[in-house]
N, C-alpha and C. Protein backbone atom coordinates (compact mmCIF):
# COMPACT_ATOMS: atom_id res chain seq x y z
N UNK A 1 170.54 -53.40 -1.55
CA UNK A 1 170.02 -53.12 -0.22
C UNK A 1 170.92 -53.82 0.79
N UNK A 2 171.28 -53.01 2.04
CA UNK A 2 172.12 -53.96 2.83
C UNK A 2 171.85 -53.77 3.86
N UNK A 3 170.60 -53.68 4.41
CA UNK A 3 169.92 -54.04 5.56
C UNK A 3 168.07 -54.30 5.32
N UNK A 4 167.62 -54.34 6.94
CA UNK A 4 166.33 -55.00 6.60
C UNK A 4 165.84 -53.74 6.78
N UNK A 5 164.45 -53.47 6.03
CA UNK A 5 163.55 -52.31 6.45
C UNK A 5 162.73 -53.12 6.99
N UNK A 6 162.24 -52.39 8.35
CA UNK A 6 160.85 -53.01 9.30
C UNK A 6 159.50 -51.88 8.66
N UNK A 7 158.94 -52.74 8.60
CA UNK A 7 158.12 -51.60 7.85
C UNK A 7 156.63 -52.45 8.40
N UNK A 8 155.02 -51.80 8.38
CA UNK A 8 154.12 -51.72 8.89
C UNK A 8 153.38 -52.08 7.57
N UNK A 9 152.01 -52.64 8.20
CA UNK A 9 150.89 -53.63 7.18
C UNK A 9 150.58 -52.72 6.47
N UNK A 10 150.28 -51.47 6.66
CA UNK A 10 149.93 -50.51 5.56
C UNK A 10 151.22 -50.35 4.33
N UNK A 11 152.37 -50.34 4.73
CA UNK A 11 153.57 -49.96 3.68
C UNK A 11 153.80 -51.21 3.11
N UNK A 12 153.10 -52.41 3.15
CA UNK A 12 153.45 -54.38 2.77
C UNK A 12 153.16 -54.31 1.42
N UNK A 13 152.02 -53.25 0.76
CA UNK A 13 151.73 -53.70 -0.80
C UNK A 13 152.52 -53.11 -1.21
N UNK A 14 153.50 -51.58 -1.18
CA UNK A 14 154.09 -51.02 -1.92
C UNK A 14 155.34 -51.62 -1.47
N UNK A 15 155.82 -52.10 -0.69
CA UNK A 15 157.53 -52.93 -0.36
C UNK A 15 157.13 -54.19 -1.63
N UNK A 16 156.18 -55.03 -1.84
CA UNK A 16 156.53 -55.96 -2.23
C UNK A 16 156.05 -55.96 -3.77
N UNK A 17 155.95 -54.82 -4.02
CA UNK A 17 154.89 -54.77 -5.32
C UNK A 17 155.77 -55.32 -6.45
N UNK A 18 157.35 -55.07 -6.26
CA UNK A 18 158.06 -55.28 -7.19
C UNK A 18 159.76 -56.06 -6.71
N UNK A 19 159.98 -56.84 -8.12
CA UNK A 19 161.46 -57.39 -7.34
C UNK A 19 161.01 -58.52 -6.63
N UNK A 20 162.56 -59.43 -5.99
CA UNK A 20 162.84 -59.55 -5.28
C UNK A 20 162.82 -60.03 -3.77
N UNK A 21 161.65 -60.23 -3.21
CA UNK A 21 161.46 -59.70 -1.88
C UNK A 21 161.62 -60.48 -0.46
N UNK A 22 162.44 -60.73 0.53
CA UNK A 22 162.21 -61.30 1.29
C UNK A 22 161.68 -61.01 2.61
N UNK A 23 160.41 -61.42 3.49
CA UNK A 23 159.77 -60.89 4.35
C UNK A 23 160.45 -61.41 5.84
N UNK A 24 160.43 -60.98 6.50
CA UNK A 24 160.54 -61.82 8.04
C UNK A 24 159.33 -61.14 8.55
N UNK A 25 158.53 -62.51 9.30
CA UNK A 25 157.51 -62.15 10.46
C UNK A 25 158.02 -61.97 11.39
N UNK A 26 158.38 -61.62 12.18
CA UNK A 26 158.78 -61.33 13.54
C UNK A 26 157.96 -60.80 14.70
N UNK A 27 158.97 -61.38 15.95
CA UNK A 27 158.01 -60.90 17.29
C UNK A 27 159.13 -59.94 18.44
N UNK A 28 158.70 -58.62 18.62
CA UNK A 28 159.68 -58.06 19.54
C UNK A 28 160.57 -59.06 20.74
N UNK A 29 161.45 -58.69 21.18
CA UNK A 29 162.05 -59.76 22.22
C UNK A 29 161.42 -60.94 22.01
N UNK A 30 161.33 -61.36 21.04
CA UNK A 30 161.53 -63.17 20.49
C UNK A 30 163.43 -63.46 20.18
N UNK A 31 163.81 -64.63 21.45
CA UNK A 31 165.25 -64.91 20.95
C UNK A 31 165.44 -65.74 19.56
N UNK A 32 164.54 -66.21 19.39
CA UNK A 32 164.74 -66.42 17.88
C UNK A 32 165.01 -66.02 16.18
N UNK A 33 163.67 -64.51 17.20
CA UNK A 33 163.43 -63.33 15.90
C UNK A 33 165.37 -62.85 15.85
N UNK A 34 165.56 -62.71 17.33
CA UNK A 34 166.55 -61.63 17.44
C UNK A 34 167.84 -62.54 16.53
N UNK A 35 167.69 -64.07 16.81
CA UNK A 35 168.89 -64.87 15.66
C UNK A 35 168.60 -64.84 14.46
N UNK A 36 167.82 -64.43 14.56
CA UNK A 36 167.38 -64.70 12.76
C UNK A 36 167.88 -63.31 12.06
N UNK A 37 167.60 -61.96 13.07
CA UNK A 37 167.89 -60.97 12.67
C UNK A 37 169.03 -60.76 12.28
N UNK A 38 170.00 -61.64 13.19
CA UNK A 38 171.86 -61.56 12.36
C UNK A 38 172.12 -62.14 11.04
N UNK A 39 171.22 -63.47 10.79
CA UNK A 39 171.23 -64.33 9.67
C UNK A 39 170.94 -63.45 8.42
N UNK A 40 169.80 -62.79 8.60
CA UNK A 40 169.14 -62.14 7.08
C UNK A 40 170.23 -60.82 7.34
N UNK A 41 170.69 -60.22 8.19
CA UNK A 41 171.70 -59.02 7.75
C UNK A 41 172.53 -59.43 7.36
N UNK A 42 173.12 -60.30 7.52
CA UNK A 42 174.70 -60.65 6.83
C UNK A 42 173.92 -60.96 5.55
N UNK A 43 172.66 -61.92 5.06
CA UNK A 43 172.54 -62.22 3.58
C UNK A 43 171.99 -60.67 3.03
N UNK A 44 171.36 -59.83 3.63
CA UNK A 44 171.34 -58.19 3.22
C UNK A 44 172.64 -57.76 2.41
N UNK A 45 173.94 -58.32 3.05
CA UNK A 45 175.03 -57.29 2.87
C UNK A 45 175.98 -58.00 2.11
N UNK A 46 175.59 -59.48 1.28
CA UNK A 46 175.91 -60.37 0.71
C UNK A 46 176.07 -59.45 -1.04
N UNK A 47 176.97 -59.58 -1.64
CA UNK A 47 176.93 -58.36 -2.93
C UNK A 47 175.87 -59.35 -4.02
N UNK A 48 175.95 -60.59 -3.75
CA UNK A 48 174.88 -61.61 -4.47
C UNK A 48 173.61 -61.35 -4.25
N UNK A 49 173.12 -60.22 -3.25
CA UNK A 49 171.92 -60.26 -3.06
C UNK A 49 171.13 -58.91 -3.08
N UNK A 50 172.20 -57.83 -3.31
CA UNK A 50 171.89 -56.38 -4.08
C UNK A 50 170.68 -56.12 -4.36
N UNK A 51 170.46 -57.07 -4.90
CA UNK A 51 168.68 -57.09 -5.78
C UNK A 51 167.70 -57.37 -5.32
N UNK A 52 168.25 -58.15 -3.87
CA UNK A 52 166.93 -58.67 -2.86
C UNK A 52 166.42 -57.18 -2.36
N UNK A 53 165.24 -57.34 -1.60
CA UNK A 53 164.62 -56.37 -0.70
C UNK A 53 164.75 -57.13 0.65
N UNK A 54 165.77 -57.21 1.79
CA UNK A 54 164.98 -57.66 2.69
C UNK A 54 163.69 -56.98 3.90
N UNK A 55 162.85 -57.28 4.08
CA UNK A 55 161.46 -56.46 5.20
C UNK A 55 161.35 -57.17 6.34
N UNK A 56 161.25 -56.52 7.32
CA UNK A 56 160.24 -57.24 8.02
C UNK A 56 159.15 -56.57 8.53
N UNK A 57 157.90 -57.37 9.30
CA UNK A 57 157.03 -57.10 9.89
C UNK A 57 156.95 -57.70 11.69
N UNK A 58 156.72 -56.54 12.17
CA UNK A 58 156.57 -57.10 13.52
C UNK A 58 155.48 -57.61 13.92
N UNK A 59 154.78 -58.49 13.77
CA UNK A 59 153.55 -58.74 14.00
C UNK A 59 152.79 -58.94 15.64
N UNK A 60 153.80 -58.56 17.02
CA UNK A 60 152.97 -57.92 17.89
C UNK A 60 152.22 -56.97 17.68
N UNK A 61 153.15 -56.05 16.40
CA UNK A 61 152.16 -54.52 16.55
C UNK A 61 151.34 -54.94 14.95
N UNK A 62 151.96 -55.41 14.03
CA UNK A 62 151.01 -55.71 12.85
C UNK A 62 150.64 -56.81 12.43
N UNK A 63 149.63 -57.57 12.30
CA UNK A 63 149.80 -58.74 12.43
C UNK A 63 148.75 -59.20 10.81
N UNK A 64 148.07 -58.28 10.43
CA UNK A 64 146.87 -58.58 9.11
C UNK A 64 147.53 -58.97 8.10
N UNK A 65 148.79 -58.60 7.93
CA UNK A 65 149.69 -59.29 6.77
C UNK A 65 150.20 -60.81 7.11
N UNK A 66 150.41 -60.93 8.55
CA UNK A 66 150.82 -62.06 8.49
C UNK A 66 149.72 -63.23 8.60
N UNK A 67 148.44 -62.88 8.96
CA UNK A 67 147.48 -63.42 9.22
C UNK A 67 146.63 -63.29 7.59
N UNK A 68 146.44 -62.39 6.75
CA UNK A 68 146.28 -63.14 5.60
C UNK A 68 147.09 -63.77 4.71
N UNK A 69 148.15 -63.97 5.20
CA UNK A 69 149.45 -64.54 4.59
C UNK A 69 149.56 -66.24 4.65
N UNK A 70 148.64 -66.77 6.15
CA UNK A 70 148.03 -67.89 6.13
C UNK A 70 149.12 -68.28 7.60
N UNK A 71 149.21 -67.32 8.16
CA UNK A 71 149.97 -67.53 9.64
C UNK A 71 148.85 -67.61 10.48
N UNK A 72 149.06 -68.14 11.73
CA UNK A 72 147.76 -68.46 12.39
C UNK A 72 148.27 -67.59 13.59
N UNK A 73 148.38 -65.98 13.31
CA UNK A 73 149.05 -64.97 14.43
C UNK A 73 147.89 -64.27 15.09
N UNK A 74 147.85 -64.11 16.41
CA UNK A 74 146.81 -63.13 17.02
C UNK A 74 147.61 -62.46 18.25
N UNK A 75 147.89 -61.40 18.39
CA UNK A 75 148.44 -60.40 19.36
C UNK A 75 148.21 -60.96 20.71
N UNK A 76 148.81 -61.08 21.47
CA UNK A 76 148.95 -61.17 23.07
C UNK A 76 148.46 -60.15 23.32
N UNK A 77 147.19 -59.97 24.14
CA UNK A 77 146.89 -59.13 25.16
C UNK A 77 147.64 -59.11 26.66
């Protein structure tokens, strides 16, 4: 795999069911999310890491994965 799939709380059991897997929580226009986003693509495209899955979740718009995951996330109104 040599990029991240963003993928939604409903698609979280079948991305991680098997393998591999590394998640990012993320937050739209977070400058942090957005550094982090260069970090895990370059390890995406790393040939050592073929076997990883990297995902993420945006948790402005999904947040039940990251919140039973034991994140203490609740959406900005």
């Amino acid at each position: 795999m040599s990029k991240i799939q963003l993928i939604h709380d409903y698609e979280y059991a079948q991305a991680t069911v098997t393998g591999l897997v590394v998640v990012d929580f993320r937050m739209d226009f977070c400058p942090g999310c957005e550094r982090m986003d260069a970090v895990l693509s370059h390890l995406a495209k790393l040939p050592q890491n073929q076997v990883v899955k990297f995902i993420a979740l945006s948790i402005n718009q999904d947040f039940q994965v990251a919140e039973a995951s034991g994140s203490n996330v609740r959406p900005q109104s």
